[in-house]
PDB file of N, CA and C in Angstrom:
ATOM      1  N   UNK A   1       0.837  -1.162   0.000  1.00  0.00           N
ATOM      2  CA  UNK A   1       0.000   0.000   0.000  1.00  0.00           C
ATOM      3  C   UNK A   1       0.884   1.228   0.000  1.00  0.00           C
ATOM      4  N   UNK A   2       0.735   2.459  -0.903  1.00  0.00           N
ATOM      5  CA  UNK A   2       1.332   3.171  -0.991  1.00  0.00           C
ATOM      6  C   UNK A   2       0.431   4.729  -0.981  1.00  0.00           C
ATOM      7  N   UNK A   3       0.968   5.315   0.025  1.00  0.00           N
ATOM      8  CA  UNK A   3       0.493   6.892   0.537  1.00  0.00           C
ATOM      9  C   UNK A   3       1.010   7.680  -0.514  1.00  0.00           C
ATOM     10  N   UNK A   4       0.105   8.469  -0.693  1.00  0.00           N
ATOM     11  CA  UNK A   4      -0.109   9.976  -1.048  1.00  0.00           C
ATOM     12  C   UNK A   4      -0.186  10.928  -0.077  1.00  0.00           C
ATOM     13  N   UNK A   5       1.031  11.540   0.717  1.00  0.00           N
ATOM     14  CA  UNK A   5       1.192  12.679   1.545  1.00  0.00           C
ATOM     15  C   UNK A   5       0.971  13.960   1.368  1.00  0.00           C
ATOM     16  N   UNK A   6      -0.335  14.189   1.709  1.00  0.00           N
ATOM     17  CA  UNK A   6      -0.546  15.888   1.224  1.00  0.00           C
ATOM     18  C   UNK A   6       0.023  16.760   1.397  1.00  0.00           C
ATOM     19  N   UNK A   7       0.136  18.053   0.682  1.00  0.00           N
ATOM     20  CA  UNK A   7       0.871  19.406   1.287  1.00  0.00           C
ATOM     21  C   UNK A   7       1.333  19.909   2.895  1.00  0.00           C
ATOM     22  N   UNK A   8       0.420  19.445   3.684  1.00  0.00           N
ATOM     23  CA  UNK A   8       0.305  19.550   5.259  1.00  0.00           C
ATOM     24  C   UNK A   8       1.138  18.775   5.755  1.00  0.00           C
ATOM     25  N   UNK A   9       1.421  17.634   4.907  1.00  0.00           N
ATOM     26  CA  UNK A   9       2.517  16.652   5.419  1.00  0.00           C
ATOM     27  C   UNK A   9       3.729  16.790   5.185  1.00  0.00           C
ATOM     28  N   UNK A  10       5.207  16.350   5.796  1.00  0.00           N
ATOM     29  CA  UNK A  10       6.269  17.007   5.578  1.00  0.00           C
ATOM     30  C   UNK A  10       6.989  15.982   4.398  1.00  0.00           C
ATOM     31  N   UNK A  11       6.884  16.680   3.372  1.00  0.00           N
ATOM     32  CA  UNK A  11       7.780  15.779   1.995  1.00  0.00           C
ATOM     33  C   UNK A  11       8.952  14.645   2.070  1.00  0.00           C
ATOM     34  N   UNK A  12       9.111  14.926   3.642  1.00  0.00           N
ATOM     35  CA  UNK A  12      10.768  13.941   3.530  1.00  0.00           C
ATOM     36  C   UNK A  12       9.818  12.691   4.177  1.00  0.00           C
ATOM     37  N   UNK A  13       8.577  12.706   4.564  1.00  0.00           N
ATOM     38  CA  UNK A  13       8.040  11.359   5.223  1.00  0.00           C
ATOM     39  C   UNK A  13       8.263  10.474   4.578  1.00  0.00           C
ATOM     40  N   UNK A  14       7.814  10.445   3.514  1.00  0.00           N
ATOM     41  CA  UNK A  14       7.646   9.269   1.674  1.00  0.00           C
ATOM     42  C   UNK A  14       9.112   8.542   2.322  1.00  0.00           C
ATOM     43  N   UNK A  15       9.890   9.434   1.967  1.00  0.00           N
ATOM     44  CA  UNK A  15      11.416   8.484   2.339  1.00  0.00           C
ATOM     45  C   UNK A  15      11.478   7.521   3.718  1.00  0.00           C
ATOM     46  N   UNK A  16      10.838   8.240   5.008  1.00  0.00           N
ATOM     47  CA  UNK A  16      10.914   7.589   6.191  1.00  0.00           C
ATOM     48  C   UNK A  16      10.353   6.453   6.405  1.00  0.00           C
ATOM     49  N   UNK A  17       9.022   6.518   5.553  1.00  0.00           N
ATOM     50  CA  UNK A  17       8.291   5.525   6.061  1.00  0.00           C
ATOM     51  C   UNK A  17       8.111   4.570   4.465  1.00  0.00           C
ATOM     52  N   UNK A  18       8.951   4.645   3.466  1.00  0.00           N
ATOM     53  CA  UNK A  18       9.354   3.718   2.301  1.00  0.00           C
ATOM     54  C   UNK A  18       9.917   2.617   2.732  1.00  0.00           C
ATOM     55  N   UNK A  19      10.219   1.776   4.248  1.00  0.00           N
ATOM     56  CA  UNK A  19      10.076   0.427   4.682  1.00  0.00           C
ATOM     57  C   UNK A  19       8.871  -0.081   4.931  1.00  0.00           C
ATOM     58  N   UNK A  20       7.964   0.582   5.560  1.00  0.00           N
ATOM     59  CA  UNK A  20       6.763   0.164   5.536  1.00  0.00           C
ATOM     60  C   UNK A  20       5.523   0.718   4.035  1.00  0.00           C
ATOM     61  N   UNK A  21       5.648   1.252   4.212  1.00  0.00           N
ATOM     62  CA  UNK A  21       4.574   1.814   2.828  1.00  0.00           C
ATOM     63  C   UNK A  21       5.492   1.901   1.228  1.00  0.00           C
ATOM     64  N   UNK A  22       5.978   0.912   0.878  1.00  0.00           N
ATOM     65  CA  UNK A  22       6.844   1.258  -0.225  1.00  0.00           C
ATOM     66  C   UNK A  22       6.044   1.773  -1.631  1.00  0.00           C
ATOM     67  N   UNK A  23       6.736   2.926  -2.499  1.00  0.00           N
ATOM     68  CA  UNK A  23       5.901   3.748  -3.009  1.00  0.00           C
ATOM     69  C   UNK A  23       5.409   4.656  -2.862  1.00  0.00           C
ATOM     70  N   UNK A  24       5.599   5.288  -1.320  1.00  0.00           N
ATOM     71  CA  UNK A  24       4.294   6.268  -1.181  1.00  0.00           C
ATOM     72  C   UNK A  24       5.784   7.725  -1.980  1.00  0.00           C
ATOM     73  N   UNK A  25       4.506   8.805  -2.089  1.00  0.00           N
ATOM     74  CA  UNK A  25       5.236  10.103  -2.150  1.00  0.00           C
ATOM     75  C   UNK A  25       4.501  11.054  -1.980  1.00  0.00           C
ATOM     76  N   UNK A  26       5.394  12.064  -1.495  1.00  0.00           N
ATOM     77  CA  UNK A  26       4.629  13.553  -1.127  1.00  0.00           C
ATOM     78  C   UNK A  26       3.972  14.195  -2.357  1.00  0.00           C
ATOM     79  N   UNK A  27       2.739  14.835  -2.499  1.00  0.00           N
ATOM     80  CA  UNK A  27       2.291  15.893  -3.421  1.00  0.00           C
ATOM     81  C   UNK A  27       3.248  16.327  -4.136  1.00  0.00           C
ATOM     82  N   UNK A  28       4.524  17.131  -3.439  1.00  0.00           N
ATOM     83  CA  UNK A  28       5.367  17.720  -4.441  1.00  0.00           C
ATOM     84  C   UNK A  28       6.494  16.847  -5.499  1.00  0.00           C
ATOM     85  N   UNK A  29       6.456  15.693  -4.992  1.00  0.00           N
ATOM     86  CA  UNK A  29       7.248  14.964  -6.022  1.00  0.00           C
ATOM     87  C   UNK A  29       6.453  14.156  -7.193  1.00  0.00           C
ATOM     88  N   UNK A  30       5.064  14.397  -7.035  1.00  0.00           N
ATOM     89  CA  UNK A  30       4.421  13.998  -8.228  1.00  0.00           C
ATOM     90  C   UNK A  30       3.764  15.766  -9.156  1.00  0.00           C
ATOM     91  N   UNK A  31       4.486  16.469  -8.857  1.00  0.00           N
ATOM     92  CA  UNK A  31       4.309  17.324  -9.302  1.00  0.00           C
ATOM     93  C   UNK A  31       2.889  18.210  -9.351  1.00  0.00           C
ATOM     94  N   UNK A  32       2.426  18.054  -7.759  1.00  0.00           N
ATOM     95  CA  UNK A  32       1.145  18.148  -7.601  1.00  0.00           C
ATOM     96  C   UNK A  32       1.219  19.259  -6.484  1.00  0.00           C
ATOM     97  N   UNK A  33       2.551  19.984  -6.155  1.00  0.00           N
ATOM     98  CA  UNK A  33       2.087  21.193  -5.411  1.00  0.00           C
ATOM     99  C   UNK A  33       1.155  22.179  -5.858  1.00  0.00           C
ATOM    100  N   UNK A  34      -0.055  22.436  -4.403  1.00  0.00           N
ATOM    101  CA  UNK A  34      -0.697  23.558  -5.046  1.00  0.00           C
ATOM    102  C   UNK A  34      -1.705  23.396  -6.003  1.00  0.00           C
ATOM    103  N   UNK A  35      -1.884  21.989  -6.180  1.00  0.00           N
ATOM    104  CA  UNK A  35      -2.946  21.501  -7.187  1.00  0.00           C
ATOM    105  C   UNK A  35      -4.184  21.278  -6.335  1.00  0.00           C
ATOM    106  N   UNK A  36      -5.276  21.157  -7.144  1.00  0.00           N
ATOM    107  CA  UNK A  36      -7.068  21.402  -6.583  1.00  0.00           C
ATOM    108  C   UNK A  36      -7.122  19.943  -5.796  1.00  0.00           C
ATOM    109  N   UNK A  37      -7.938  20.202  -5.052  1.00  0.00           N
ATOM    110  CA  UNK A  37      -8.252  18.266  -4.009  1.00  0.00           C
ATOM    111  C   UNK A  37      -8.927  17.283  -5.388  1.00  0.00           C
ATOM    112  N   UNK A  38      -9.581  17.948  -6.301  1.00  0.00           N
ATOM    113  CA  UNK A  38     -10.024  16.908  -8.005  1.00  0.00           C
ATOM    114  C   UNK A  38      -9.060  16.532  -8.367  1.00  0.00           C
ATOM    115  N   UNK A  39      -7.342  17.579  -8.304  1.00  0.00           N
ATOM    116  CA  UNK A  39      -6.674  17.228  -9.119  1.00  0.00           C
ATOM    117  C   UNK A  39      -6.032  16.047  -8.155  1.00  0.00           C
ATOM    118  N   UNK A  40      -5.496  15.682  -6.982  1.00  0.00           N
ATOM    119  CA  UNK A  40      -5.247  15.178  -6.056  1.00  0.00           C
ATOM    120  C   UNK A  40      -5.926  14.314  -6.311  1.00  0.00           C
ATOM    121  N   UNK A  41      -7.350  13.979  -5.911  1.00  0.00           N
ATOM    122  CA  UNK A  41      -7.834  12.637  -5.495  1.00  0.00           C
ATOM    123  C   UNK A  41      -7.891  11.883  -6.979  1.00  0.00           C
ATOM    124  N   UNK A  42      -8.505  12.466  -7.935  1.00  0.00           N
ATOM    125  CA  UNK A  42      -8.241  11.808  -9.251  1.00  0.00           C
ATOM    126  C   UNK A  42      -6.351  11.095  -9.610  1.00  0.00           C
ATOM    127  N   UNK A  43      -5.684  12.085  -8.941  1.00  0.00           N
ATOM    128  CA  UNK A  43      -4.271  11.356  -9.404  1.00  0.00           C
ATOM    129  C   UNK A  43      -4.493  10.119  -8.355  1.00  0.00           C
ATOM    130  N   UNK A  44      -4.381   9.957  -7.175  1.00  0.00           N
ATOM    131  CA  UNK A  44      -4.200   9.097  -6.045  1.00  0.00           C
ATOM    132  C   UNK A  44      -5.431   7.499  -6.931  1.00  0.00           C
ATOM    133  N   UNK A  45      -6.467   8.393  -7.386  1.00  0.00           N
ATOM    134  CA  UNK A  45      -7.195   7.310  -7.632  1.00  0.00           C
ATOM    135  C   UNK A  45      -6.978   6.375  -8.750  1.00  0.00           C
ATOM    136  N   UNK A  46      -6.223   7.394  -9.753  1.00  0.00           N
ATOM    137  CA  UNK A  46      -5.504   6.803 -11.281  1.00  0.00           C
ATOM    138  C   UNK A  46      -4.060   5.823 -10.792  1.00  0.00           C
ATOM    139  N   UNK A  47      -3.334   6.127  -9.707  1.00  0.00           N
ATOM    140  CA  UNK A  47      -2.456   5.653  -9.733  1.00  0.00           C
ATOM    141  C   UNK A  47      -2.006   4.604  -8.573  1.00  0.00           C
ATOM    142  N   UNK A  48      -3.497   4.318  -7.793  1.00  0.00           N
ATOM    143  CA  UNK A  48      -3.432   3.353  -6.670  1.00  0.00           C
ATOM    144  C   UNK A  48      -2.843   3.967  -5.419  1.00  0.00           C
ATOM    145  N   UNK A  49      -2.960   5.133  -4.558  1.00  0.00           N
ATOM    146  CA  UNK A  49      -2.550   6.084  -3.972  1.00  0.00           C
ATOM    147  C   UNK A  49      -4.004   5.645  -2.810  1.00  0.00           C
ATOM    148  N   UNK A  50      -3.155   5.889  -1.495  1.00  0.00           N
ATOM    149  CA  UNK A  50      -3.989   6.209  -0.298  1.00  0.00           C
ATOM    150  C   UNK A  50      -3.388   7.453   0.392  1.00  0.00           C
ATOM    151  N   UNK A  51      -4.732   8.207   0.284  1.00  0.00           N
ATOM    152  CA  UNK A  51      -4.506   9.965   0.675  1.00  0.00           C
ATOM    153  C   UNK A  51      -4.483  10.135   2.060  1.00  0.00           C
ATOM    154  N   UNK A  52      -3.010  10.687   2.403  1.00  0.00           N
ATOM    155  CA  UNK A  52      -2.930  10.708   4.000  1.00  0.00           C
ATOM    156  C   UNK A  52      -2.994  12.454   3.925  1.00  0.00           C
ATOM    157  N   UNK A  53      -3.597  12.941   4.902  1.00  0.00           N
ATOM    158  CA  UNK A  53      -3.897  14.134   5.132  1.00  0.00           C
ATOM    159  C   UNK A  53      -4.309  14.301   6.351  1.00  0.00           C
ATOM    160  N   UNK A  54      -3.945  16.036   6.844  1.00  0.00           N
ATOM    161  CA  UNK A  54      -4.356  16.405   8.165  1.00  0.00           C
ATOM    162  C   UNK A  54      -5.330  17.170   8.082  1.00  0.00           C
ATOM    163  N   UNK A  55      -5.854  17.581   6.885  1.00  0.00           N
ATOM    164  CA  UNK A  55      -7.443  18.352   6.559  1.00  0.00           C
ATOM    165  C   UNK A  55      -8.259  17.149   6.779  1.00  0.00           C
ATOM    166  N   UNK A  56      -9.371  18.116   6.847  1.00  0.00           N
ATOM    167  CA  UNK A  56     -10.580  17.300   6.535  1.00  0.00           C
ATOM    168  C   UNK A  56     -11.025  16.749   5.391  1.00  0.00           C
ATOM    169  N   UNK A  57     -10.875  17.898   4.113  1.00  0.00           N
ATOM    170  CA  UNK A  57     -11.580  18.078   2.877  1.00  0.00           C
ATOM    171  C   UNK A  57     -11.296  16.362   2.266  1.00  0.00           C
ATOM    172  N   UNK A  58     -10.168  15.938   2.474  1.00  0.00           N
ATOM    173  CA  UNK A  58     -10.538  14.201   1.570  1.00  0.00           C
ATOM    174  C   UNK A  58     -11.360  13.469   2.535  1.00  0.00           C
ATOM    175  N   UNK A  59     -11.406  13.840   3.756  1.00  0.00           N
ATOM    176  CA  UNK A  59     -12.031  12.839   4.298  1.00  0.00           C
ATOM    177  C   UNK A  59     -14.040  12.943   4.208  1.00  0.00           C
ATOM    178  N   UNK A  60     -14.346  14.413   4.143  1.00  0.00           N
ATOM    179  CA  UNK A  60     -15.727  14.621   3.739  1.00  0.00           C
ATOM    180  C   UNK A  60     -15.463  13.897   2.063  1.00  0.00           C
ATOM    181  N   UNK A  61     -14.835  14.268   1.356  1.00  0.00           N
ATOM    182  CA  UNK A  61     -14.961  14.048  -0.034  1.00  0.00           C
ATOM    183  C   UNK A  61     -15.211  12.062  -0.108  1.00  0.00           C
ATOM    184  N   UNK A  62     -14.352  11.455   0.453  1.00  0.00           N
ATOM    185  CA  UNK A  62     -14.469  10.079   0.759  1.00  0.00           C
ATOM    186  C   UNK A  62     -15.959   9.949   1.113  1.00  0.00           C
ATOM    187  N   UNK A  63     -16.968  10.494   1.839  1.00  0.00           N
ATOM    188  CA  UNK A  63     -18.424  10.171   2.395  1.00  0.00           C
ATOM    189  C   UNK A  63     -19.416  10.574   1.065  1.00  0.00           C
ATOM    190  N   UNK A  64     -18.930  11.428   0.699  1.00  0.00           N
ATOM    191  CA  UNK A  64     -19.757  12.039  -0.535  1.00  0.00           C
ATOM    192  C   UNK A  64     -19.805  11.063  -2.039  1.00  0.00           C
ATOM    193  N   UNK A  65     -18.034  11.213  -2.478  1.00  0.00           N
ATOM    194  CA  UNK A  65     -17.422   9.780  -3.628  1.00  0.00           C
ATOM    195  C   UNK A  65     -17.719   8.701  -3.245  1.00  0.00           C
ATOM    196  N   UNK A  66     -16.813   8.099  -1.887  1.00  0.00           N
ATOM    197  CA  UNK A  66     -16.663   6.852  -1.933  1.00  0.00           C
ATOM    198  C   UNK A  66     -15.475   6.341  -2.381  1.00  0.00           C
ATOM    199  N   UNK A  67     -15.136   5.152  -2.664  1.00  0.00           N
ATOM    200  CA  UNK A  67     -13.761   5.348  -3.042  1.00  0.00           C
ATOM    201  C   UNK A  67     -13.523   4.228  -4.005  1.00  0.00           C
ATOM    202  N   UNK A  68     -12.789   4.431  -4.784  1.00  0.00           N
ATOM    203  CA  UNK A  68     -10.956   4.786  -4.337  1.00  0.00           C
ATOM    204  C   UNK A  68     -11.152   6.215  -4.689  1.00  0.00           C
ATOM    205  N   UNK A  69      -9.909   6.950  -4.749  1.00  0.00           N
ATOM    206  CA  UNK A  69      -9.010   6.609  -3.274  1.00  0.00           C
ATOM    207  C   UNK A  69      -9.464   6.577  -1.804  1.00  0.00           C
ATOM    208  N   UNK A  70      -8.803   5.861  -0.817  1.00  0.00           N
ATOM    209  CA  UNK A  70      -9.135   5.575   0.585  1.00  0.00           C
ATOM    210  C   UNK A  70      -8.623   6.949   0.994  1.00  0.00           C
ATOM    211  N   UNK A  71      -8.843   6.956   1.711  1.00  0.00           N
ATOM    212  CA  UNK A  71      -8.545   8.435   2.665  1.00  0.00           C
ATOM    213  C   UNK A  71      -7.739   7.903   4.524  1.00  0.00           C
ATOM    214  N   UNK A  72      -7.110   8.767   4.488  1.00  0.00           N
ATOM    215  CA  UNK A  72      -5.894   8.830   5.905  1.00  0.00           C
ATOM    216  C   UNK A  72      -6.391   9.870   6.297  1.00  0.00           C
ATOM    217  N   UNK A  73      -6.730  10.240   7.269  1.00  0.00           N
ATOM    218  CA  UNK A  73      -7.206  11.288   8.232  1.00  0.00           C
ATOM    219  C   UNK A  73      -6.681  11.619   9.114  1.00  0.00           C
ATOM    220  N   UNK A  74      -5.645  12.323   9.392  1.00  0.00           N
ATOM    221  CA  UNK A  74      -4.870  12.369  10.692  1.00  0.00           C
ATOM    222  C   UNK A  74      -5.087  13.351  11.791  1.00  0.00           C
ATOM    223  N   UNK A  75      -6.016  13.467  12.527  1.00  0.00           N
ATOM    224  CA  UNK A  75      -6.219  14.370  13.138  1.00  0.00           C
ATOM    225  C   UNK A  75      -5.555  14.145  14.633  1.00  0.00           C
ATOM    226  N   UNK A  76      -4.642  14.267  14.568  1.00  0.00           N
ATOM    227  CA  UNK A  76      -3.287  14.545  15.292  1.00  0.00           C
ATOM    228  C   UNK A  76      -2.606  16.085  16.130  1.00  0.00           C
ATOM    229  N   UNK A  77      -3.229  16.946  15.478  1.00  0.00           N
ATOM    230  CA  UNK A  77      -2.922  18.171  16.041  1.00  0.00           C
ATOM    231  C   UNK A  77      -1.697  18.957  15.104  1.00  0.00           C
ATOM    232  N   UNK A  78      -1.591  19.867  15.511  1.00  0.00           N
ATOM    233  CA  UNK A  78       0.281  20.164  14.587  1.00  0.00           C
ATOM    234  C   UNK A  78       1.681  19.567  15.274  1.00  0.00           C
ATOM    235  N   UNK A  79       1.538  18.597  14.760  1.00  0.00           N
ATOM    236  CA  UNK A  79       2.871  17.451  15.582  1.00  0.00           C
ATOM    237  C   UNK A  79       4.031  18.043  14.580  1.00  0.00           C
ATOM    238  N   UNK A  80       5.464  17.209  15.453  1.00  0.00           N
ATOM    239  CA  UNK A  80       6.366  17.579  14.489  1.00  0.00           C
ATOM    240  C   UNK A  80       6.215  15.983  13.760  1.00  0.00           C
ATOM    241  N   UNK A  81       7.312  16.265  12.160  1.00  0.00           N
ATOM    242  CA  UNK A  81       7.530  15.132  11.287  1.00  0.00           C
ATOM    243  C   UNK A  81       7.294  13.736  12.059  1.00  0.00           C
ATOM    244  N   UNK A  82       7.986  14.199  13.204  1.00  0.00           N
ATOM    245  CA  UNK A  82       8.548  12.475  13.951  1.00  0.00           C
ATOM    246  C   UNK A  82       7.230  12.249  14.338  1.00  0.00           C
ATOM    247  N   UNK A  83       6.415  13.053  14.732  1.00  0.00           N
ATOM    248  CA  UNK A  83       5.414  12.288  15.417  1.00  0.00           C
ATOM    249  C   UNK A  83       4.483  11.684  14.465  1.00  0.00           C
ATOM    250  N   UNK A  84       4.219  12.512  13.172  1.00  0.00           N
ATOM    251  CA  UNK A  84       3.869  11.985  11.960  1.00  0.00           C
ATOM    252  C   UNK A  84       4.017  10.652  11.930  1.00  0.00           C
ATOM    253  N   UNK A  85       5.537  10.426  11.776  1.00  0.00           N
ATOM    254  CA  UNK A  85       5.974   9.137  11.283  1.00  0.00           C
ATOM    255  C   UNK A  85       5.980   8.346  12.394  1.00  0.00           C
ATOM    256  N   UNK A  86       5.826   8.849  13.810  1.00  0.00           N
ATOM    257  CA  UNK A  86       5.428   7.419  14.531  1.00  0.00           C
ATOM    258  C   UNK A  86       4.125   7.163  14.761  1.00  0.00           C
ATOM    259  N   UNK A  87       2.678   7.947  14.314  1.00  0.00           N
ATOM    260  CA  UNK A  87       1.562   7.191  14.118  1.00  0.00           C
ATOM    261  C   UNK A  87       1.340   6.337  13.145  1.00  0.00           C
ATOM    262  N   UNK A  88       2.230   7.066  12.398  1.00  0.00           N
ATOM    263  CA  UNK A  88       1.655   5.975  11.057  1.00  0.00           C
ATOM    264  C   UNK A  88       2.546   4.924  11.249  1.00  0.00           C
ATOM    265  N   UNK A  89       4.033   4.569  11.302  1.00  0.00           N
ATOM    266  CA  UNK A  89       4.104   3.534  11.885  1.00  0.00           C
ATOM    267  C   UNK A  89       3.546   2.263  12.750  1.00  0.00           C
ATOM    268  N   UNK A  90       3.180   3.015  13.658  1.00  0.00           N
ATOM    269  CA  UNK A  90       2.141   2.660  15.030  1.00  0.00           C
ATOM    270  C   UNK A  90       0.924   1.886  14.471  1.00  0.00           C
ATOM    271  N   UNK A  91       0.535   2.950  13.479  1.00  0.00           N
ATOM    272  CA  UNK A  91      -0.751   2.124  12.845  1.00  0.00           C
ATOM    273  C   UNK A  91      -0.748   1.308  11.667  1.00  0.00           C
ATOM    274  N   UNK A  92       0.288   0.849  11.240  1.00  0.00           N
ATOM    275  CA  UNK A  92       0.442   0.402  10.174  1.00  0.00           C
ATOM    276  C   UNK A  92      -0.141  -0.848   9.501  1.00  0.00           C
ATOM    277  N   UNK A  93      -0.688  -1.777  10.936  1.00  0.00           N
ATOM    278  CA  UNK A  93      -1.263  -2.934  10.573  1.00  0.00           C
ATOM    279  C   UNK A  93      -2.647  -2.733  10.895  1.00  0.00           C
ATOM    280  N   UNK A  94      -3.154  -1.506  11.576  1.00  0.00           N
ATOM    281  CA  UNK A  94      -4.544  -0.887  11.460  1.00  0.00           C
ATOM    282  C   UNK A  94      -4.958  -0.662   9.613  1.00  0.00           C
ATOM    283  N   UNK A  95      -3.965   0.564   9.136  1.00  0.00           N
ATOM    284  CA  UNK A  95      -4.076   0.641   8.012  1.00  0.00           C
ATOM    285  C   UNK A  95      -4.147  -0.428   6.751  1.00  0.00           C
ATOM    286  N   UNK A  96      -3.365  -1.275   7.490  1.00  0.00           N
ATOM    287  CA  UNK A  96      -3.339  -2.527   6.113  1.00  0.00           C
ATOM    288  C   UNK A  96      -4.689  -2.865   6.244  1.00  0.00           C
ATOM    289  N   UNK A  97      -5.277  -3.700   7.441  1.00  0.00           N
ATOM    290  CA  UNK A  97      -6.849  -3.932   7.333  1.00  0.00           C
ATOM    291  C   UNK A  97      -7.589  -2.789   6.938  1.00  0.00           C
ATOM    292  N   UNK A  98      -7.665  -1.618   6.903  1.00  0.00           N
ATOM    293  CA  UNK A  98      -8.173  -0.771   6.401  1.00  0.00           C
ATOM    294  C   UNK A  98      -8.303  -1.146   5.039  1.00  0.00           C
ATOM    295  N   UNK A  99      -7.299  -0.994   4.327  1.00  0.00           N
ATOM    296  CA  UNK A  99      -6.976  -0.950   2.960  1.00  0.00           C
ATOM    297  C   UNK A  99      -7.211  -2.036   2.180  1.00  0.00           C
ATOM    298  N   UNK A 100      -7.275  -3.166   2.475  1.00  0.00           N
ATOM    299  CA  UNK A 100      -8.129  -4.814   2.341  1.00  0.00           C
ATOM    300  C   UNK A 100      -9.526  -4.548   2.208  1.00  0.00           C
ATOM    301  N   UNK A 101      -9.570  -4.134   3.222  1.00  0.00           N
ATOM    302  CA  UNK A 101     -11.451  -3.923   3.431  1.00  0.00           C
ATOM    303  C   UNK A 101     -12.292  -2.499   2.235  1.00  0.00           C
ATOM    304  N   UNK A 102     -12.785  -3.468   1.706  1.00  0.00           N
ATOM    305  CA  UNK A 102     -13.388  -2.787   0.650  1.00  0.00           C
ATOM    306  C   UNK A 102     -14.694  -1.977   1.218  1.00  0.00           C
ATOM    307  N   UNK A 103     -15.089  -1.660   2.635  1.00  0.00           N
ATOM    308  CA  UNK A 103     -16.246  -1.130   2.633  1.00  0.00           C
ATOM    309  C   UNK A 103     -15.673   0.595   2.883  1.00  0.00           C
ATOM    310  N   UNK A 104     -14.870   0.493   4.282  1.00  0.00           N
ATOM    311  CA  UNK A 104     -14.693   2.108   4.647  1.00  0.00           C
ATOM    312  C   UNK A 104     -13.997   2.289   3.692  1.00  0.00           C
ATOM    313  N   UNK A 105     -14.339   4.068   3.388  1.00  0.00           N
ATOM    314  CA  UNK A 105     -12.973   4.658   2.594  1.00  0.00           C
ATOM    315  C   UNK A 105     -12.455   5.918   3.433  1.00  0.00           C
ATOM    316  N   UNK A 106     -12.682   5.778   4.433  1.00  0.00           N
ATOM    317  CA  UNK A 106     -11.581   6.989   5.470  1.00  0.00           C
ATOM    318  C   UNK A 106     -11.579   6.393   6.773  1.00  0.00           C
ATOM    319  N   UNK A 107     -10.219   6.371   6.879  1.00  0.00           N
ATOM    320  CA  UNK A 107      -9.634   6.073   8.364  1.00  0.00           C
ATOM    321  C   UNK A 107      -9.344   7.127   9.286  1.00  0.00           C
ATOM    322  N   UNK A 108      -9.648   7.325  10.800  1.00  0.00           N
ATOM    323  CA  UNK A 108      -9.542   8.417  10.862  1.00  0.00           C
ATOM    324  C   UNK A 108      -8.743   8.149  12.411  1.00  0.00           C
ATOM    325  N   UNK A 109      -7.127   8.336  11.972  1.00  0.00           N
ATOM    326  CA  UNK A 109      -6.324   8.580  13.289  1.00  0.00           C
ATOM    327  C   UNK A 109      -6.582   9.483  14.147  1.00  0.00           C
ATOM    328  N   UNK A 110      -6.234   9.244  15.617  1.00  0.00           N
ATOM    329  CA  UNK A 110      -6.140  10.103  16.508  1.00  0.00           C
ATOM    330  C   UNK A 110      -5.159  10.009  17.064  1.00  0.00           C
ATOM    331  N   UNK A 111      -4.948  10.586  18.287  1.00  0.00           N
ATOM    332  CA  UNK A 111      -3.663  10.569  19.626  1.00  0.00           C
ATOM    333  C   UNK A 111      -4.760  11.192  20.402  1.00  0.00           C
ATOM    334  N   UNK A 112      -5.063  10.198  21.834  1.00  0.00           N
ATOM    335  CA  UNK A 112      -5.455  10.819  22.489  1.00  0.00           C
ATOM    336  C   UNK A 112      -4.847  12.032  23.321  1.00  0.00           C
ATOM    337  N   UNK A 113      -5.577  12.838  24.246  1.00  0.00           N
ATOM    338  CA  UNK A 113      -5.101  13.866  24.413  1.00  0.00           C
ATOM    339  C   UNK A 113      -4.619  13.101  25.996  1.00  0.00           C
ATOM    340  N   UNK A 114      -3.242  13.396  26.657  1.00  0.00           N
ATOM    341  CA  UNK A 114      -3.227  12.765  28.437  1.00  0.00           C
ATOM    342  C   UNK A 114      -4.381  13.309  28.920  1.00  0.00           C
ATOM    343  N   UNK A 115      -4.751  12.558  30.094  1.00  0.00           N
ATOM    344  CA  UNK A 115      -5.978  12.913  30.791  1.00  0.00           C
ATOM    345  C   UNK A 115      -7.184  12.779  30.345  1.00  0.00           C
ATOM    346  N   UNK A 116      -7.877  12.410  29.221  1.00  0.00           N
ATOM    347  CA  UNK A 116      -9.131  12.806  28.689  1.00  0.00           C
ATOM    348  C   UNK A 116      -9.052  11.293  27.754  1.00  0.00           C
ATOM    349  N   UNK A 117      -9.900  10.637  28.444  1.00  0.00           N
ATOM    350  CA  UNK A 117     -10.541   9.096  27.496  1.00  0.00           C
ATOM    351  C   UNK A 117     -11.989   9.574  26.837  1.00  0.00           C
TER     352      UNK A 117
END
């Protein structure tokens, strides 16, 4: 399974996490900085791409379409890179069943907050 890291995400992830997700790449190395969420989800969907993002907008768009593409939802807060790359790590065998399963098309990470279940 291979990610599509949106603009919000930090471009050097693709490389970090290319042991586990081999394939994935940031927006800007498919030459998609700055491009419309049509132009985005249509590429991700032409080219077998799961859209990881810290917006919302793919993840409403996923309820509305449907998919492909699957949608990554990271609502995480403004973490740095590392923390990026250790949820998705973390979740990585969450995501694979995700991505098998043909019914959901948005997954939607969290981190809880300390103190608050």
């Amino acid at each position: 399974m291979k990610l599509l890291l949106d603009e919000n995400l930090a471009p050097r992830l693709s490389a970090a996490l290319g042991d586990l997700y081999p394939g994935s790449s940031h927006l800007s190395e498919c030459g998609l900085r700055g491009a419309t969420d049509d132009a985005v989800w249509q590429f991700a969907k032409g080219n077998g791409y799961v859209i990881a993002s810290k917006d919302s907008d793919f993840s409403q768009r996923s309820v509305l379409e449907g998919c492909p593409p699957k949608v990554i939802w990271l609502r995480i807060g403004n973490g740095t890179t590392s923390r990026m790359e250790f949820v998705l790590r973390n979740a990585h065998s969450q995501i694979a069943t995700f991505v098998r399963n043909p019914e959901p098309c948005c997954l939607v990470l969290s981190v809880p907050v300390k103190g608050i279940r």
